[in-house]
Protein backbone atom coordinates (compact mmCIF):
# COMPACT_ATOMS: atom_id res chain seq x y z
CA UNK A 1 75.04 -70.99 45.08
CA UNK A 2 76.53 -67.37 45.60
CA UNK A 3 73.51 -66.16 44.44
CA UNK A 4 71.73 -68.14 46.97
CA UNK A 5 73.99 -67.12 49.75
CA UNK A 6 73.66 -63.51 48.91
CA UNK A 7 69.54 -64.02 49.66
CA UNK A 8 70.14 -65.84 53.06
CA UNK A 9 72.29 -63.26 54.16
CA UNK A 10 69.42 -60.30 53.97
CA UNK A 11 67.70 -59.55 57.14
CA UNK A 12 64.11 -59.32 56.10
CA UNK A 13 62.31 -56.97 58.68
CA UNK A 14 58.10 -57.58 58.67
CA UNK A 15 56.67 -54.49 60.82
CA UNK A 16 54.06 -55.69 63.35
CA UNK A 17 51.30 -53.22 64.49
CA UNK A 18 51.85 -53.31 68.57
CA UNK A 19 49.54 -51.72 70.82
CA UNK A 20 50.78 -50.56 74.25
CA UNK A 21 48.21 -49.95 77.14
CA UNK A 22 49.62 -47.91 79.45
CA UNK A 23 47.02 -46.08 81.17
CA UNK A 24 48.76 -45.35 85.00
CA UNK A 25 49.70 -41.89 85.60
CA UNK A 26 52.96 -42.59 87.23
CA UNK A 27 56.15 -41.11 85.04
CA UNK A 28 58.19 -44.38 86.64
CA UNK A 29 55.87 -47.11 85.91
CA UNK A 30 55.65 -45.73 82.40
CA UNK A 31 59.40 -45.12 81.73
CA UNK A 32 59.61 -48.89 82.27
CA UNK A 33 57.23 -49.41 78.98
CA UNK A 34 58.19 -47.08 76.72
CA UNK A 35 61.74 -47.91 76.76
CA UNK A 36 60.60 -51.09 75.32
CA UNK A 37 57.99 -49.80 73.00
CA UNK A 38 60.77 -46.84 71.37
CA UNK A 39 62.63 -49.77 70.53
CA UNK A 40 60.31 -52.29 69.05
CA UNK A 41 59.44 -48.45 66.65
CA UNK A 42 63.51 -48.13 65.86
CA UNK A 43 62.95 -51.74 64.71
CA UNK A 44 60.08 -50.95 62.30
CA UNK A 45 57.20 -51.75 64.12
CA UNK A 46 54.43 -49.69 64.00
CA UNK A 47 53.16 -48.47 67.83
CA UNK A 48 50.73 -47.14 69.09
CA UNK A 49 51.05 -46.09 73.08
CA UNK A 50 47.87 -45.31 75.10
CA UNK A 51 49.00 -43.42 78.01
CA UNK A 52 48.81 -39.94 80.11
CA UNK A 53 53.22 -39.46 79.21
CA UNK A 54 52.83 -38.49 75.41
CA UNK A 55 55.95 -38.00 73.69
CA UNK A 56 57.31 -34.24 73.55
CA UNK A 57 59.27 -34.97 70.43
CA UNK A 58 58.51 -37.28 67.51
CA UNK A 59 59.73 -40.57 67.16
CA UNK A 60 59.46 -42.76 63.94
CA UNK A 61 56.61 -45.58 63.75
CA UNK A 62 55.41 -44.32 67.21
CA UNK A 63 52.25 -43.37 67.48
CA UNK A 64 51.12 -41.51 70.79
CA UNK A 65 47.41 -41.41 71.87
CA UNK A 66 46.83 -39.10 74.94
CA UNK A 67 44.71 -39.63 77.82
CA UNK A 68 45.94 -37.52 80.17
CA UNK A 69 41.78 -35.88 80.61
CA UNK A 70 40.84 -38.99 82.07
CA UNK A 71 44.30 -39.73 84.20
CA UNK A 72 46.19 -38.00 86.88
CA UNK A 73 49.77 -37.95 86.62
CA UNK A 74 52.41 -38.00 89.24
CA UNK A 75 55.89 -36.95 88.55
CA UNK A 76 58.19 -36.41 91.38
CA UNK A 77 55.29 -36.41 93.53
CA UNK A 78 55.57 -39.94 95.71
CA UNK A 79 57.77 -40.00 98.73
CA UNK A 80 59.56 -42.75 100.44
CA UNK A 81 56.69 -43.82 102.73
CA UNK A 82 54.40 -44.81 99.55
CA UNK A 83 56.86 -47.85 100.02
CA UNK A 84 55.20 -49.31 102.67
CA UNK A 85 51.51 -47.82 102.09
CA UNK A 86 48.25 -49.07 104.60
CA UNK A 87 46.10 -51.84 103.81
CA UNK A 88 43.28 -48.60 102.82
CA UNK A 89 45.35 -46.49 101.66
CA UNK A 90 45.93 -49.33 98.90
CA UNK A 91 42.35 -49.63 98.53
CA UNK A 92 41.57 -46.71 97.58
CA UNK A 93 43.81 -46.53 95.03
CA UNK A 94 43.05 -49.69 93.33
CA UNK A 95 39.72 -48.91 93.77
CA UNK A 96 39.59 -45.63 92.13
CA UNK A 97 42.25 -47.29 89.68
CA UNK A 98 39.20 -49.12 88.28
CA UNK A 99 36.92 -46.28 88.29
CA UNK A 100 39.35 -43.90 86.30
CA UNK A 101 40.03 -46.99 83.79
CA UNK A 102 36.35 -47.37 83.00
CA UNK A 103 36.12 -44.04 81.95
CA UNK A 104 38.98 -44.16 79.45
CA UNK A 105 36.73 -46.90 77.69
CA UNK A 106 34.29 -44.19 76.69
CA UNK A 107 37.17 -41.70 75.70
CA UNK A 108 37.18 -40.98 72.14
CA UNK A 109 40.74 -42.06 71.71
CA UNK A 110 39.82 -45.69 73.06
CA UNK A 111 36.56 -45.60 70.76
CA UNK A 112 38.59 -44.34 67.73
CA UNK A 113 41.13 -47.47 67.94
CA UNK A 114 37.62 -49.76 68.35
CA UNK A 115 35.78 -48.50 65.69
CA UNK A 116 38.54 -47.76 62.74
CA UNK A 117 38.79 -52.10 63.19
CA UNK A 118 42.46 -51.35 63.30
CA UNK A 119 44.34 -55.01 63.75
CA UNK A 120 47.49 -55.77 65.84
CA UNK A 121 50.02 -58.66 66.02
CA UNK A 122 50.46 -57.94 69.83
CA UNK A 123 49.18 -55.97 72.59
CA UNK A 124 51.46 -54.76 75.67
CA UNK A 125 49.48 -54.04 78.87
CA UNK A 126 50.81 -53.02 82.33
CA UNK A 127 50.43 -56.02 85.17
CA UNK A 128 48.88 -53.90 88.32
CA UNK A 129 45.50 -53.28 88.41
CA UNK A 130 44.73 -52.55 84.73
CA UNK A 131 42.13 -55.37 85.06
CA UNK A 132 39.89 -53.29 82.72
CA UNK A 133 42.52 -52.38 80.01
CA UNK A 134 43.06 -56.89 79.86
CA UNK A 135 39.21 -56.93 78.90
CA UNK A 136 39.99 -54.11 76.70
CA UNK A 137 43.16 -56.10 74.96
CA UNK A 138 41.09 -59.30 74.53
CA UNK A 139 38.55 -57.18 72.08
CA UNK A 140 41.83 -56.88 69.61
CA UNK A 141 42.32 -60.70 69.31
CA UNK A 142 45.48 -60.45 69.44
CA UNK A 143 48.40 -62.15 71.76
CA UNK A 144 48.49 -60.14 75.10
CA UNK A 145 51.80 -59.22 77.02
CA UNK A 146 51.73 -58.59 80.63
CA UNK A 147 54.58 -56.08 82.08
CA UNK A 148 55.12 -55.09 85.67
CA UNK A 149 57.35 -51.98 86.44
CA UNK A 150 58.89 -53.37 89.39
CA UNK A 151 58.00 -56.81 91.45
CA UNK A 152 54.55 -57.95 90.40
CA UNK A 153 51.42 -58.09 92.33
CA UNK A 154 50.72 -61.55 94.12
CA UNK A 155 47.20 -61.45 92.23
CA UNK A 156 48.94 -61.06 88.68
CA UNK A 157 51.16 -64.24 89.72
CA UNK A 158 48.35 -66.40 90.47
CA UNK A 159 47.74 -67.07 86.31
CA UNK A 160 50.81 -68.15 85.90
CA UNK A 161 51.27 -70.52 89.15
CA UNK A 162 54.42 -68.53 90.06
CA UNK A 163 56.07 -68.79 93.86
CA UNK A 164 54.37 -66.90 96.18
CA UNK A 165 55.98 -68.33 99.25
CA UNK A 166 55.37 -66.07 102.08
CA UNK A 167 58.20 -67.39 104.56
CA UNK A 168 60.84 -65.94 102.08
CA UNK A 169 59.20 -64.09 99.49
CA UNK A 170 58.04 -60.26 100.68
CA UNK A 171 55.07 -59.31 99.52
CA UNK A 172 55.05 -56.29 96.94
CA UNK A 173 52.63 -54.01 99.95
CA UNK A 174 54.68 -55.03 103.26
CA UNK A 175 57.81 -52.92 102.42
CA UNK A 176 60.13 -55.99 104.02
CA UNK A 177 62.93 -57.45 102.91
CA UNK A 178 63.53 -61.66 102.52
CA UNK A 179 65.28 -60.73 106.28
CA UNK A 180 62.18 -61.30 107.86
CA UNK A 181 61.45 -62.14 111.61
CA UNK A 182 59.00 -64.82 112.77
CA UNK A 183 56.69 -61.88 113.28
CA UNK A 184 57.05 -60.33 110.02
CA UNK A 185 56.37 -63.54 108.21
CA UNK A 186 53.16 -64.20 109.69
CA UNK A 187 52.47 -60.17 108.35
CA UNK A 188 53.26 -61.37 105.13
CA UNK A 189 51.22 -64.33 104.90
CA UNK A 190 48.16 -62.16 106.15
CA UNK A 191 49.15 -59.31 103.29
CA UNK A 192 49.46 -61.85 101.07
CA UNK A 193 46.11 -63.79 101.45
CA UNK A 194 44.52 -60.36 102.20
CA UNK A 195 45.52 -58.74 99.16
CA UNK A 196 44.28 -61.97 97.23
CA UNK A 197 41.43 -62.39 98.36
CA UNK A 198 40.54 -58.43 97.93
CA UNK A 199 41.63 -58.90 94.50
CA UNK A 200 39.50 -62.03 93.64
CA UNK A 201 35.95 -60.31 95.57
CA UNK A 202 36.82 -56.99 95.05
CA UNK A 203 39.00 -55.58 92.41
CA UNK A 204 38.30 -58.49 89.87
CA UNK A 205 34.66 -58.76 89.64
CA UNK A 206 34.76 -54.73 90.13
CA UNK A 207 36.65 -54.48 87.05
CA UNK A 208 34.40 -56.32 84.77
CA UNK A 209 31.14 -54.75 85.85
CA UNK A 210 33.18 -51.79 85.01
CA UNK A 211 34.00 -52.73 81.80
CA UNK A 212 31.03 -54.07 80.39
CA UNK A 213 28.93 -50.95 81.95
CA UNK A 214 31.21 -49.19 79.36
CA UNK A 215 31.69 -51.60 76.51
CA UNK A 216 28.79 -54.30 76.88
CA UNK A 217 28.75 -57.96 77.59
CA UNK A 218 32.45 -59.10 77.70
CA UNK A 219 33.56 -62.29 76.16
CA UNK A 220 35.70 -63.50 78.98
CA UNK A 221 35.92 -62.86 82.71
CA UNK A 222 38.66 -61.54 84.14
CA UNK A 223 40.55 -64.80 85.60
CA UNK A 224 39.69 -66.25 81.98
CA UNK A 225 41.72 -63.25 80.22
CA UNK A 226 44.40 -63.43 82.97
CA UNK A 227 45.20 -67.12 81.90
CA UNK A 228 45.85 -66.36 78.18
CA UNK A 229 47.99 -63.70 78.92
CA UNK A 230 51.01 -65.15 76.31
CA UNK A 231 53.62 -64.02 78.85
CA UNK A 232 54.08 -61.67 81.88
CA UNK A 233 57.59 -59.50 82.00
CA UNK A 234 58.85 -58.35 84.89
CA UNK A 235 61.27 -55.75 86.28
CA UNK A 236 62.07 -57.43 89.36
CA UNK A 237 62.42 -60.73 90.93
CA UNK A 238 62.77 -62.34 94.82
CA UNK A 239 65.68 -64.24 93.33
């Protein structure tokens, strides 16, 4: 009985391989991420981070893989009125988002973690417009965990059937608060159809041309990968 006490009372600790794919050049989005991914290494899992924020000093089981040639970074470099950016200013950047994404598929880092066959219990990608990175995740079979910054997207909420209730619920582009003014709720409800319907035409079937110009025929479309996403974390929430 003691002896069998004694066994029970031994946390035994199994290190998962994790994969993090975190390829948006923004120092605040990523800070989100990695304090997550430091501590799933100080627990003895072995990850590996894909982004353009390398570590400056080593950290045990964490594994950084560069891309900062294919990514711009911004640090310190985004003022207040990003908050409330134009319907084309946020086209462009999603846009070129996609473009900048595709060519990380080709990068040599990307191509080293394909071809080494290298297996991993879960893969962490950011929820924004990383459409291309989800395609990329899927090729891992592995569980896939979506994580947003700050409040999600209204397109990344559509998998998982989550309130999108324009009347009190601001959308993540209009820069309002849930104060909002007859007016400014019928702004909302056009952002947040807009920005849907951009996503599903645009961004979406953008993303896997992308992809597959890169990497070949891919196994699932993009609303087919977005559904068996395991579970979506997020920063922020209207409640």
């Amino acid at each position: 009985l003691i002896t069998f006490l004694f066994v029970s009372s031994v946390a035994v600790v199994c290190g998962e391989n994790v994969l993090g794919l975190f390829p948006i050049g923004v120092k605040s989005h990523f800070e989100v991420f990695d304090s997550l991914m430091k501590e799933l290494a100080r627990r003895g899992h072995n990850v590996v981070v894909v982004s353009p924020f390398p570590r400056g000093e080593p950290l045990q089981n964490y594994t950084s893989v560069d891309v900062r040639p294919f990514k711009q970074t911004m640090v310190n470099a985004v003022s207040f009125d990003i908050v409330k950016p134009s319907i084309l200013e946020v086209m462009n950047f999603m846009m070129s988002e996609v473009e900048t994404n595709g060519k990380l598929l080709t990068s040599s880092v990307v191509q080293n973690l394909l071809s080494k066959n290298t297996t991993f219990g879960v893969v962490f990608i950011e929820m924004f417009n990383e459409d291309v990175c989800l395609l990329l995740a899927k090729k891992f079979q592995a569980p896939v965990i979506g994580f947003a910054s700050s409040y999600p997207t209204p397109w990344t909420l559509t998998p998982f059937a989550a309130t999108q209730n324009p009347s009190y619920i601001p959308n993540f582009f209009s820069g309002l608060t849930s104060h909002m003014s007859f007016y400014d709720r019928l702004w909302n409800t056009f952002l947040l159809v807009f920005y849907n319907v951009l996503y599903k035409h645009g961004l979406s079937p953008r993303s896997l041309e992308v992809f597959e110009r890169h990497l070949g025929p891919s196994e699932w479309t993009v609303e087919d990968a977005g559904r068996n996403i395991s579970l979506y974390l997020v920063n922020s929430h209207f409640t």
